[in-house]
PDB file of N, CA and C in Angstrom:
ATOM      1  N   UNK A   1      90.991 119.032  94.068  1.00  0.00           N
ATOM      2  CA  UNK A   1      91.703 117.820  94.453  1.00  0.00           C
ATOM      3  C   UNK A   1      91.512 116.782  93.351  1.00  0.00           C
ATOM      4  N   UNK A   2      92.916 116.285  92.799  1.00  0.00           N
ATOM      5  CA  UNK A   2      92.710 114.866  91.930  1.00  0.00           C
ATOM      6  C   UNK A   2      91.520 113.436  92.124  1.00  0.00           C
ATOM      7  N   UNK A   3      91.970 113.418  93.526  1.00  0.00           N
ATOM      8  CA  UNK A   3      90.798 112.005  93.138  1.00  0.00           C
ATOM      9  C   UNK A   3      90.773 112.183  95.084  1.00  0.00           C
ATOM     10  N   UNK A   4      89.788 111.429  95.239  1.00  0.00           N
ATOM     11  CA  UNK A   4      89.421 111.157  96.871  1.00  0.00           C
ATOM     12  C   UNK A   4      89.412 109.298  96.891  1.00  0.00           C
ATOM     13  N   UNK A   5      89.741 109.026  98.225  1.00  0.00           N
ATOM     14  CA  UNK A   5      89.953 107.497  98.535  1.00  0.00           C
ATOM     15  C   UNK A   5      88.843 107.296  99.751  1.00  0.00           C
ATOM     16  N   UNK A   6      88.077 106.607  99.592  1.00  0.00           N
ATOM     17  CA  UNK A   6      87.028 106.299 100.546  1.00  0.00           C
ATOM     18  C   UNK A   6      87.502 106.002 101.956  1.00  0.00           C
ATOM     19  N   UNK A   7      87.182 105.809 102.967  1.00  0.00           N
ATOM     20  CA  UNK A   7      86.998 105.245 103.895  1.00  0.00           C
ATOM     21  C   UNK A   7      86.978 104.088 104.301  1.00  0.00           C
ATOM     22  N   UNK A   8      86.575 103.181 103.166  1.00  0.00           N
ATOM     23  CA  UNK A   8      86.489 101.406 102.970  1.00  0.00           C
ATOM     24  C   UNK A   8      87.538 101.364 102.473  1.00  0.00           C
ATOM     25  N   UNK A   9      88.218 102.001 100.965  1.00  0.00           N
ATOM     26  CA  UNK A   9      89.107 101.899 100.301  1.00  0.00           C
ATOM     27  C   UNK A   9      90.414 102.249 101.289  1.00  0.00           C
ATOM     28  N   UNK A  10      90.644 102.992 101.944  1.00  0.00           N
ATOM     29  CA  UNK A  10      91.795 103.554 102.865  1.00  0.00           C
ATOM     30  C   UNK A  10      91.990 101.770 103.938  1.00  0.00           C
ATOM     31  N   UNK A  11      90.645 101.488 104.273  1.00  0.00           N
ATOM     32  CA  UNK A  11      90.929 100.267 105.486  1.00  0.00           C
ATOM     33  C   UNK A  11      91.508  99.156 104.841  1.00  0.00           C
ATOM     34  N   UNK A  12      90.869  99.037 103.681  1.00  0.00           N
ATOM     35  CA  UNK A  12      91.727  98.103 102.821  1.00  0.00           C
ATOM     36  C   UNK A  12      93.342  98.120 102.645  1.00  0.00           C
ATOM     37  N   UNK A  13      93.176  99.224 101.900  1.00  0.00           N
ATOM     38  CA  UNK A  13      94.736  99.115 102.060  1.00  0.00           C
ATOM     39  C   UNK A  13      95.958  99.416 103.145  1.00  0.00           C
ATOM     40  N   UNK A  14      95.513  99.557 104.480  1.00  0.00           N
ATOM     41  CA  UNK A  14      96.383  99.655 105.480  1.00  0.00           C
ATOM     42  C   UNK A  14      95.983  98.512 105.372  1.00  0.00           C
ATOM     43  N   UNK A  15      94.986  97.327 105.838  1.00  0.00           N
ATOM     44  CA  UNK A  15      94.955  95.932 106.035  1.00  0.00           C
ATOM     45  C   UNK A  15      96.265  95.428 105.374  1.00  0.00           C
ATOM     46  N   UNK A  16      96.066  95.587 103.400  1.00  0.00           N
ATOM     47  CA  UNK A  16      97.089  95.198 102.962  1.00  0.00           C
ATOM     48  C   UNK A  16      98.794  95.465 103.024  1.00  0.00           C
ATOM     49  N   UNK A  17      98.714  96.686 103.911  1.00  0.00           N
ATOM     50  CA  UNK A  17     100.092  97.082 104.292  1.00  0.00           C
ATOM     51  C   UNK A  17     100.704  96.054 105.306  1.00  0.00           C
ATOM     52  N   UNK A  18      99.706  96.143 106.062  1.00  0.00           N
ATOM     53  CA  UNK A  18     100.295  95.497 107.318  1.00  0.00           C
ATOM     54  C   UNK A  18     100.405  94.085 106.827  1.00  0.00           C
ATOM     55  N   UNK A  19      99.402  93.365 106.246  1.00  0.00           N
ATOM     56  CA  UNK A  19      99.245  91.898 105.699  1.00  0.00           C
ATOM     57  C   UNK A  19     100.724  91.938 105.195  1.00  0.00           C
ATOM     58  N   UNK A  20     101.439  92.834 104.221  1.00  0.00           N
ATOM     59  CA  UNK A  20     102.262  92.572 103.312  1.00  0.00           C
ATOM     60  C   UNK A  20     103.913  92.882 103.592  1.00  0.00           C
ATOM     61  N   UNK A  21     103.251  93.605 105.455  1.00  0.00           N
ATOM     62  CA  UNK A  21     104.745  93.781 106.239  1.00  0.00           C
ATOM     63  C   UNK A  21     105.100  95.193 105.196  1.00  0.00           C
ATOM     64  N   UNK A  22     104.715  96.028 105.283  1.00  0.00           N
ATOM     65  CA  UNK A  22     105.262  96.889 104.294  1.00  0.00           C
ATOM     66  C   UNK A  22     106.163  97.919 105.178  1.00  0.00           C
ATOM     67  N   UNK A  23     106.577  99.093 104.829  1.00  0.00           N
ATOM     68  CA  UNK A  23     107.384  99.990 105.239  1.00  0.00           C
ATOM     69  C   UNK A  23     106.498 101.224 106.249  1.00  0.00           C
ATOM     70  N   UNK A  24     106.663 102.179 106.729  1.00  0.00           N
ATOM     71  CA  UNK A  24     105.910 103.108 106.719  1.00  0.00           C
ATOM     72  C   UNK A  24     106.203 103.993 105.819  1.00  0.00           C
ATOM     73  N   UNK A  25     107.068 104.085 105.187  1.00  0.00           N
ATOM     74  CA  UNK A  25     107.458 105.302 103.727  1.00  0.00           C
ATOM     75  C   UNK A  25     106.819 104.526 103.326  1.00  0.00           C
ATOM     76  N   UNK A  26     106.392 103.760 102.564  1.00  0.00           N
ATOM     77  CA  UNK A  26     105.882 103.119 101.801  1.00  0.00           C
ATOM     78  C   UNK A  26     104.529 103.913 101.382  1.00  0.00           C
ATOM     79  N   UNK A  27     104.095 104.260 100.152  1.00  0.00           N
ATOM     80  CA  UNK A  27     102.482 105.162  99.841  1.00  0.00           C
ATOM     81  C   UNK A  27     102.150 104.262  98.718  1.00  0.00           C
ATOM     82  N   UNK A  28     100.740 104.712  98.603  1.00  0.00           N
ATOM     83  CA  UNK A  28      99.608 104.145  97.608  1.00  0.00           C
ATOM     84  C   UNK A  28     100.086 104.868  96.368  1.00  0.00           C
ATOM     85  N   UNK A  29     100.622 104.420  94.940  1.00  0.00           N
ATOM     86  CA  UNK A  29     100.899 105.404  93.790  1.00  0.00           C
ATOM     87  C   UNK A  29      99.481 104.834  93.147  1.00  0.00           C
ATOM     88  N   UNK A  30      98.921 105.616  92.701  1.00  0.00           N
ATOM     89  CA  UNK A  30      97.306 105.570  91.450  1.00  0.00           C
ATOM     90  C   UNK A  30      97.796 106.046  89.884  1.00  0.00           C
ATOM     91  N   UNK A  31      97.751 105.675  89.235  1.00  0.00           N
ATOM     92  CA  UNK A  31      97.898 106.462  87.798  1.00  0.00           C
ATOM     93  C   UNK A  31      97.309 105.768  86.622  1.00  0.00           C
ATOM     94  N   UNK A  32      97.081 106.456  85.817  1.00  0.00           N
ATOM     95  CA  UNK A  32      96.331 106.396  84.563  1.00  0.00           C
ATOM     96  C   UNK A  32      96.592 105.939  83.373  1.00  0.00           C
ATOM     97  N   UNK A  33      96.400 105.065  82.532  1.00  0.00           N
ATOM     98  CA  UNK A  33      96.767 104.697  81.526  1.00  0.00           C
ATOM     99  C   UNK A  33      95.965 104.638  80.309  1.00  0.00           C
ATOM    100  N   UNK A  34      96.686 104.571  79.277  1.00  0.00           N
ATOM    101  CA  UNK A  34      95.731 104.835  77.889  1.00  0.00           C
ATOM    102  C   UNK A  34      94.636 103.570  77.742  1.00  0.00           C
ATOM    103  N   UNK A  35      93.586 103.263  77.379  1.00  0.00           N
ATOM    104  CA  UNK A  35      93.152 101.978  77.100  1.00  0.00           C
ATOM    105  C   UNK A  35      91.990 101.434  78.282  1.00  0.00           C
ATOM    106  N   UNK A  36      91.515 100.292  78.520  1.00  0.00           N
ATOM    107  CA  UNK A  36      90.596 100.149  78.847  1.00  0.00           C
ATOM    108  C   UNK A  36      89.316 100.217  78.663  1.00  0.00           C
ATOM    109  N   UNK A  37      87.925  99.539  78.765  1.00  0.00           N
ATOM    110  CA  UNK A  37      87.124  99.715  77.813  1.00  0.00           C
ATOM    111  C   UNK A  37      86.110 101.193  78.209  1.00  0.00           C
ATOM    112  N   UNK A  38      86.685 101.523  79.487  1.00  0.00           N
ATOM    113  CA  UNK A  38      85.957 103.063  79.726  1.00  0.00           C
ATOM    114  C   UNK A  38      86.990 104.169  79.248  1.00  0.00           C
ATOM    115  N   UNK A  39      88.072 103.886  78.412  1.00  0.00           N
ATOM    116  CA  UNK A  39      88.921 105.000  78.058  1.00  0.00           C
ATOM    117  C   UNK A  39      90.245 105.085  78.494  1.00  0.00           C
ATOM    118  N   UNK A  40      89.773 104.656  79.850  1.00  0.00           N
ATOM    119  CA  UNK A  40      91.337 104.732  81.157  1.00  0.00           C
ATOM    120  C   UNK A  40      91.407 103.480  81.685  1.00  0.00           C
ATOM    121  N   UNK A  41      92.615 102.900  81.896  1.00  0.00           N
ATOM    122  CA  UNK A  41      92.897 102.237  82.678  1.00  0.00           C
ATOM    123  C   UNK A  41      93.384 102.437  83.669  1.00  0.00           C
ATOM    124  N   UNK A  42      93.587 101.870  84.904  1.00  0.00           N
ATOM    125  CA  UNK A  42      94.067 102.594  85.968  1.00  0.00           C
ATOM    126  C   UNK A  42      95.158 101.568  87.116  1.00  0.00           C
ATOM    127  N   UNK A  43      96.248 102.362  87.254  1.00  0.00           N
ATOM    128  CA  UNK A  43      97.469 101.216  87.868  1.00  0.00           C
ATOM    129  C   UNK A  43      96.958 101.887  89.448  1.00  0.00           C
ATOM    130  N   UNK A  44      97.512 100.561  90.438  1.00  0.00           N
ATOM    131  CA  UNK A  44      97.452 101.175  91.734  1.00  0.00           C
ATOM    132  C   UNK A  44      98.733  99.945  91.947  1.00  0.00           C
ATOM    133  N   UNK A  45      99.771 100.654  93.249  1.00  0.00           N
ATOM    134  CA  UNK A  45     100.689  99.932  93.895  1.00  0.00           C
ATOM    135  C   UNK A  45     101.554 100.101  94.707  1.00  0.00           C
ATOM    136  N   UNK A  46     102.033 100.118  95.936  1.00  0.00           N
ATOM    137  CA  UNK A  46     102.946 100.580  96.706  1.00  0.00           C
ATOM    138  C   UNK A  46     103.965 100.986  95.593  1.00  0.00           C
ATOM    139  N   UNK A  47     104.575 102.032  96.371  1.00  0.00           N
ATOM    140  CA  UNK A  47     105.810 102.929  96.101  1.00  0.00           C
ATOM    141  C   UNK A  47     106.547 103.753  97.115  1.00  0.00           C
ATOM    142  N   UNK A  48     107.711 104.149  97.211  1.00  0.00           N
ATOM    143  CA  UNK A  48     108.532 104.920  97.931  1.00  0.00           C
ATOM    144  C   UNK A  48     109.374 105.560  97.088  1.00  0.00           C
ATOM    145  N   UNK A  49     109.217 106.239  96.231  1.00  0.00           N
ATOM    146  CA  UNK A  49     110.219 106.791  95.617  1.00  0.00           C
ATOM    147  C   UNK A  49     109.025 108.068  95.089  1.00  0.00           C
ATOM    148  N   UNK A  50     109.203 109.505  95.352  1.00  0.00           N
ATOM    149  CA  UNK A  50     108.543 110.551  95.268  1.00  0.00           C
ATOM    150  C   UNK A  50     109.257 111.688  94.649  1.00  0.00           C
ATOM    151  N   UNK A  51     108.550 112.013  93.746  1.00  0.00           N
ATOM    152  CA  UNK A  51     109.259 112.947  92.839  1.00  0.00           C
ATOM    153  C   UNK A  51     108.564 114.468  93.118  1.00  0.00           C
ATOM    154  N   UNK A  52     109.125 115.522  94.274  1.00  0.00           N
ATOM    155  CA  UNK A  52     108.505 116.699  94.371  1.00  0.00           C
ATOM    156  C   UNK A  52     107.850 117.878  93.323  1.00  0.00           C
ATOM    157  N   UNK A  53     108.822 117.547  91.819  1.00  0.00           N
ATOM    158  CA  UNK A  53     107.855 118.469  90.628  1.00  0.00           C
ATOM    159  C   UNK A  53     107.299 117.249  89.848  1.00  0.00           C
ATOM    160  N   UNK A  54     107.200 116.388  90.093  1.00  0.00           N
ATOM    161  CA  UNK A  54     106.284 115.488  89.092  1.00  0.00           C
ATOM    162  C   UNK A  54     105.116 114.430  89.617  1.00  0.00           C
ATOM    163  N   UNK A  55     105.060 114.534  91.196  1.00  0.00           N
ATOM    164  CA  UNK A  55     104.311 113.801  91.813  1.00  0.00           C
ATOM    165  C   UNK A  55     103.429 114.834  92.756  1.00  0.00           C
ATOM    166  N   UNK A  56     101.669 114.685  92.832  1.00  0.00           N
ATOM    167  CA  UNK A  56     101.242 114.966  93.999  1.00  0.00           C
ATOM    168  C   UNK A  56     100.742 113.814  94.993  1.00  0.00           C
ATOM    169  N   UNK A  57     101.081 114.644  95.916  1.00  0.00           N
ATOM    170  CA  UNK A  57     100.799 113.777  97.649  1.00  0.00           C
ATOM    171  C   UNK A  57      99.251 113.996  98.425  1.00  0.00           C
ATOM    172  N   UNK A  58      98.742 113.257  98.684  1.00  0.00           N
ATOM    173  CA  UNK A  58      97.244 113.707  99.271  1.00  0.00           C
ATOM    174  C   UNK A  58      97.691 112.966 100.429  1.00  0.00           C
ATOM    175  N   UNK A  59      96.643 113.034 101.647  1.00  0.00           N
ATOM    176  CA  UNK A  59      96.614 111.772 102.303  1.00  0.00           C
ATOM    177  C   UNK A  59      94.848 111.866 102.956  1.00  0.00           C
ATOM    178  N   UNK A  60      94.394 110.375 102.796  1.00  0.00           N
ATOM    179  CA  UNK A  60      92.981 110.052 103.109  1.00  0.00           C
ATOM    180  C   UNK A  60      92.558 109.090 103.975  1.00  0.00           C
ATOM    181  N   UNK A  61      91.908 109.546 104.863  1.00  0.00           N
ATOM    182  CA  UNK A  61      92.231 108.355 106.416  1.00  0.00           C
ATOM    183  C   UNK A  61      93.374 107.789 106.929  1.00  0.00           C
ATOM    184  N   UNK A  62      94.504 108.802 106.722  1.00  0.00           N
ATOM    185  CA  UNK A  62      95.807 107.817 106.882  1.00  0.00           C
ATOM    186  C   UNK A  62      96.547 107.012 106.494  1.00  0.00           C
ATOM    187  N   UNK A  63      96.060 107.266 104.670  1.00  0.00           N
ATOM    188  CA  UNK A  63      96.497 106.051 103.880  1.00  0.00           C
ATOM    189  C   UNK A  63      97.173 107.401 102.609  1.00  0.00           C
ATOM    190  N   UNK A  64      98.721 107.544 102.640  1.00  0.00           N
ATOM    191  CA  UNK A  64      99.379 108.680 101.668  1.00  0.00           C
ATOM    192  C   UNK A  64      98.697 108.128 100.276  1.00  0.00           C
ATOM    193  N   UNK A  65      98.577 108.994  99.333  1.00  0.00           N
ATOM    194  CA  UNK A  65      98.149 108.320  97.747  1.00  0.00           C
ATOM    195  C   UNK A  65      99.210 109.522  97.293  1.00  0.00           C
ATOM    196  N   UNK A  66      99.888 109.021  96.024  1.00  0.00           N
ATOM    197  CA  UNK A  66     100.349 110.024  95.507  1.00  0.00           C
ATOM    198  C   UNK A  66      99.914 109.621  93.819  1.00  0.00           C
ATOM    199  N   UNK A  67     100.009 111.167  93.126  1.00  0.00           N
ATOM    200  CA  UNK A  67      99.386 110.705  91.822  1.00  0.00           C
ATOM    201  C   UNK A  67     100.511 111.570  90.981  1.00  0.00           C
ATOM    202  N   UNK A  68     101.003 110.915  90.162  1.00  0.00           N
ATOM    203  CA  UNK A  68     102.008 111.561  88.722  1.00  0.00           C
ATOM    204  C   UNK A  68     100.947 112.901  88.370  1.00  0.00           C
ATOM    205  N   UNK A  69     101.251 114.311  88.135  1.00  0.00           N
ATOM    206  CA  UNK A  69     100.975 115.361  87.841  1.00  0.00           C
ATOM    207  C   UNK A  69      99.996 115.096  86.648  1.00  0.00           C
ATOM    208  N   UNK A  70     100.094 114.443  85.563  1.00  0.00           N
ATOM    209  CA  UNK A  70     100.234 113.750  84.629  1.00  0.00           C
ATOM    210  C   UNK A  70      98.573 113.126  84.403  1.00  0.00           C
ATOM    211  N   UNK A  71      98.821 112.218  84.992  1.00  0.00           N
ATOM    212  CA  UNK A  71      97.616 111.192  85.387  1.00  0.00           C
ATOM    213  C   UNK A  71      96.766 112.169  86.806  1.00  0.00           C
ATOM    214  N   UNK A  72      96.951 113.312  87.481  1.00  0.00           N
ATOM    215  CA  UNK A  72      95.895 113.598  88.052  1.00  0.00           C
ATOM    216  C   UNK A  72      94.860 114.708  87.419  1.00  0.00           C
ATOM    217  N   UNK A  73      95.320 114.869  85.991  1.00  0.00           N
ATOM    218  CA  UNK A  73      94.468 115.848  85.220  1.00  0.00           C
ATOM    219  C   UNK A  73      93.234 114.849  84.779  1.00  0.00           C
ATOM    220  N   UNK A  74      93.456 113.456  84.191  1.00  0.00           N
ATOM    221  CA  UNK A  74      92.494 112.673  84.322  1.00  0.00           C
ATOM    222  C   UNK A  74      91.540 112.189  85.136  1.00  0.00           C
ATOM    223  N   UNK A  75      92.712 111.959  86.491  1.00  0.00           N
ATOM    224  CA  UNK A  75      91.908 111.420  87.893  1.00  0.00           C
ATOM    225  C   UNK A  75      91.008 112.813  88.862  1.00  0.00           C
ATOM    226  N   UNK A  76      90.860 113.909  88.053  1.00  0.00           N
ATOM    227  CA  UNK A  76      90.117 114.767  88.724  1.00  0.00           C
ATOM    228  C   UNK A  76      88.737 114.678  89.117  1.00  0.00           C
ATOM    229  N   UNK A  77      88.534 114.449  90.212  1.00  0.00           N
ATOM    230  CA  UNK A  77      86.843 114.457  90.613  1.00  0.00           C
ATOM    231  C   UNK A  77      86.594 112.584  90.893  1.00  0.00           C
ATOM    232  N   UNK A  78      87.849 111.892  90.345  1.00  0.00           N
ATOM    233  CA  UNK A  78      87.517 110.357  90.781  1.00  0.00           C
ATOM    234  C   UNK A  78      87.432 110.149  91.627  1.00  0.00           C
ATOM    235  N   UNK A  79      86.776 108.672  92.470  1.00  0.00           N
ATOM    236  CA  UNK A  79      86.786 108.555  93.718  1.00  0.00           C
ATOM    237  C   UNK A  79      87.180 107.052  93.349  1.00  0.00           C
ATOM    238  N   UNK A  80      88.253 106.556  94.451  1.00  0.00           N
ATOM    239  CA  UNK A  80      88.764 105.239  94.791  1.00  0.00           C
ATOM    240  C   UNK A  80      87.726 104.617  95.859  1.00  0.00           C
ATOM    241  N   UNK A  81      87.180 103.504  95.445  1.00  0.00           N
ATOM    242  CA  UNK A  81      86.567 102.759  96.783  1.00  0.00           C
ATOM    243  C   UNK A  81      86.754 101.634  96.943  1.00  0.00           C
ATOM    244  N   UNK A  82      86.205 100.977  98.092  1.00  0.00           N
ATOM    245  CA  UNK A  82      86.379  99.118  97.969  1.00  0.00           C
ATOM    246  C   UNK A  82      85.088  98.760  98.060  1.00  0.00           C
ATOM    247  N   UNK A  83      84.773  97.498  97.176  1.00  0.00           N
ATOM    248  CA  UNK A  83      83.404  97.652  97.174  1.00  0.00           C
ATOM    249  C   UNK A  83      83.381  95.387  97.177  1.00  0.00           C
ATOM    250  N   UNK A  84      82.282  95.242  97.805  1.00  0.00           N
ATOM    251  CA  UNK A  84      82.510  93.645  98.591  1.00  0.00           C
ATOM    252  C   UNK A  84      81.012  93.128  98.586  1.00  0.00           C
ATOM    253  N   UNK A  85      80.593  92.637  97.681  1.00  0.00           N
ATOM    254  CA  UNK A  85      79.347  92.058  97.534  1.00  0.00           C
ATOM    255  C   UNK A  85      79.354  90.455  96.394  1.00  0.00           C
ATOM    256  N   UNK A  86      78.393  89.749  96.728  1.00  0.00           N
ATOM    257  CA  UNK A  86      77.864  88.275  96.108  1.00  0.00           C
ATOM    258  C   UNK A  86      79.415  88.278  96.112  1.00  0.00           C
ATOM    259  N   UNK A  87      80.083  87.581  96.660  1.00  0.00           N
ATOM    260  CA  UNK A  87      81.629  87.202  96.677  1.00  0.00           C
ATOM    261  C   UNK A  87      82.686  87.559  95.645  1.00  0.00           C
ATOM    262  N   UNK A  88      82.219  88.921  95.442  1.00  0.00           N
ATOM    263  CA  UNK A  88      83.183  89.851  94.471  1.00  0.00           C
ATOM    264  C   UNK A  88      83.859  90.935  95.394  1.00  0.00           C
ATOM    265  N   UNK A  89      85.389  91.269  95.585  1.00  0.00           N
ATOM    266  CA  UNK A  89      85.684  91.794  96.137  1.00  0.00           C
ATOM    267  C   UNK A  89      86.686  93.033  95.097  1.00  0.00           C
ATOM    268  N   UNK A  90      86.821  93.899  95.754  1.00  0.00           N
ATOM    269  CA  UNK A  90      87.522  95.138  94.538  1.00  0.00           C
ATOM    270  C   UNK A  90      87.689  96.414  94.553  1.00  0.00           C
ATOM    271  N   UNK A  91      88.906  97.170  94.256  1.00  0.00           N
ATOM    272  CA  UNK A  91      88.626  98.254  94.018  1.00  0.00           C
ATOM    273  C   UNK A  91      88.068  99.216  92.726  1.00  0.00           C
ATOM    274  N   UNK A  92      87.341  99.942  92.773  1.00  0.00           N
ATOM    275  CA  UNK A  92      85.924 100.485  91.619  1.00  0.00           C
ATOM    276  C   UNK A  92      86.908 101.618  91.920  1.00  0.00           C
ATOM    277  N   UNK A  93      86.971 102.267  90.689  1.00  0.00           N
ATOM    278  CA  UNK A  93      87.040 103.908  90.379  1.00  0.00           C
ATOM    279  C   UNK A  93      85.901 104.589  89.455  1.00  0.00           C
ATOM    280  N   UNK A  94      85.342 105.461  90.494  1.00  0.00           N
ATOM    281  CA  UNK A  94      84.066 106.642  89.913  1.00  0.00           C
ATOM    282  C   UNK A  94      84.623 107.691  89.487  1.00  0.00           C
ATOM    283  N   UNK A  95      85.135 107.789  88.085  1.00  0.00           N
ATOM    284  CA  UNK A  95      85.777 108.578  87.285  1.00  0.00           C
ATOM    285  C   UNK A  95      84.786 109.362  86.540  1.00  0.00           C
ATOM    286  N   UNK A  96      84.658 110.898  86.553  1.00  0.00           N
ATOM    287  CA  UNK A  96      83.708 111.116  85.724  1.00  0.00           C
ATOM    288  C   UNK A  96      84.110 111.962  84.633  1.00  0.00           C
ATOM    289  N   UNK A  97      85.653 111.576  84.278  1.00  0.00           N
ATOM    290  CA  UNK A  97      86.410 112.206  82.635  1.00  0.00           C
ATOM    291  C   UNK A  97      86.362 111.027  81.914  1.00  0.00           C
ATOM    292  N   UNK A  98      85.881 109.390  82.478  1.00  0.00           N
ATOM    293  CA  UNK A  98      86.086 108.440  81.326  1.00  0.00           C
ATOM    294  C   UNK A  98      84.866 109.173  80.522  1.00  0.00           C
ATOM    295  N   UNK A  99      85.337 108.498  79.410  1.00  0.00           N
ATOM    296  CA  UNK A  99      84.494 108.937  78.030  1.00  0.00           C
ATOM    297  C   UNK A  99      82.817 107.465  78.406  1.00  0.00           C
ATOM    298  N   UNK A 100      83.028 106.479  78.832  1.00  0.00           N
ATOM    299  CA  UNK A 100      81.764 105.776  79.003  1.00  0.00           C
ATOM    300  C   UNK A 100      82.478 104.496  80.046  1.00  0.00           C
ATOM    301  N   UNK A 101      81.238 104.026  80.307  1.00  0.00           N
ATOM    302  CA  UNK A 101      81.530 102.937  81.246  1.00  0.00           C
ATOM    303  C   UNK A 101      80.995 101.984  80.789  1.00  0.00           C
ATOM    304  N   UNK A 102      81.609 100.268  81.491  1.00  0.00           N
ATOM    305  CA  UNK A 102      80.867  99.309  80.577  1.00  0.00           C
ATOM    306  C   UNK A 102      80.675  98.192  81.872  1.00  0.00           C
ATOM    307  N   UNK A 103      80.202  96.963  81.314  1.00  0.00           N
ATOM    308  CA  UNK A 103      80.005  95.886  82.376  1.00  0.00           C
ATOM    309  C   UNK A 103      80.364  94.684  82.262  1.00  0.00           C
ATOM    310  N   UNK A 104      82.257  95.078  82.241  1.00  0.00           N
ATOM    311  CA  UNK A 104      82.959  93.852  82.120  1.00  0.00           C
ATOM    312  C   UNK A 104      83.430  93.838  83.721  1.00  0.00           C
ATOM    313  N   UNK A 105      82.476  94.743  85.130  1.00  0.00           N
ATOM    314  CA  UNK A 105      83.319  94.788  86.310  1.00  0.00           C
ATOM    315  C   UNK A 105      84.899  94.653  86.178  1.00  0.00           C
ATOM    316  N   UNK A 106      85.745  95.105  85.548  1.00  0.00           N
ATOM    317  CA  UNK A 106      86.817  94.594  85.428  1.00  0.00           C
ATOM    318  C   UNK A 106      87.521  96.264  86.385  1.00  0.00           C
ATOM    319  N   UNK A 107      86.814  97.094  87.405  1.00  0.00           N
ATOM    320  CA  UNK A 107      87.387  98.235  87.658  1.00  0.00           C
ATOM    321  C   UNK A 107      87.397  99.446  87.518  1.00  0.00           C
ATOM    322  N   UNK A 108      86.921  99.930  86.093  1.00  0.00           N
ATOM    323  CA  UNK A 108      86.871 100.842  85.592  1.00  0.00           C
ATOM    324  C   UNK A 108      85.135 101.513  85.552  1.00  0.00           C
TER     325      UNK A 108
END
C-alpha cells in the first residue's frame, strides 16, 4: 500500500469536509513534488475528478485518498497524520523514501 492516513488525520479531514460544505464525491488527492528541504514536497486537496489508469484509490476511516500512480512510488510506506501540540496544528508526513529530514516543521 502507498501511504496510510491515521485515524486523527482521517477526523480532520471529514471535520474539514463538512466545515467546507463539500460534496460526497468529493476525495482527499496527496501527491508528491520535486523540492522541499526533505527531498519531497507534498500537495494535499479535495478533488473529484479520477483517472482509473493513472490514479490509485485507498480509503482510511472513511476518508477516500487517492494518489497519482506516479507520486505513490514515492509515497510508499508514508503515513499521513494530524498532529496538535504547544498551539501548532498540522498535517506531518512519515515518509521513509525522503532522502533526510529537517526542522523547519514546515510538514515534511
Amino acid at each position: 500500500m502507498a501511504i496510510v492516513l491515521t485515524e486523527k488525520a482521517a477526523a480532520e479531514i471529514k471535520r474539514v469536509q463538512v466545515d467546507q460544505k463539500l460534496e460526497d464525491e468529493m476525495f482527499l488527492r496527496i501527491g508528491v513534488m520535486g523540492g522541499g528541504c526533505s527531498g519531497f514536497g507534498y500537495s494535499m486537496g479535495f478533488d473529484s475528478q479520477y483517472d482509473h489508469a493513472a490514479d490509485a484509490k485507498y480509503d482510511f476511516h472513511g476518508v477516500t485518498v487517492v494518489v497519482d500512480r506516479k507520486s505513490a512510488l514515492y509515497l510508499d510506506g508514508a503515513t499521513v497524520d494530524w498532529h496538535e501540540s504547544n498551539g501548532q496544528r498540522g498535517f506531518t508526513f512519515d515518509n521513509p523514501n525522503a532522502v533526510s529530514s529537517c526542522g523547519c516543521n514546515c510538514g515534511h
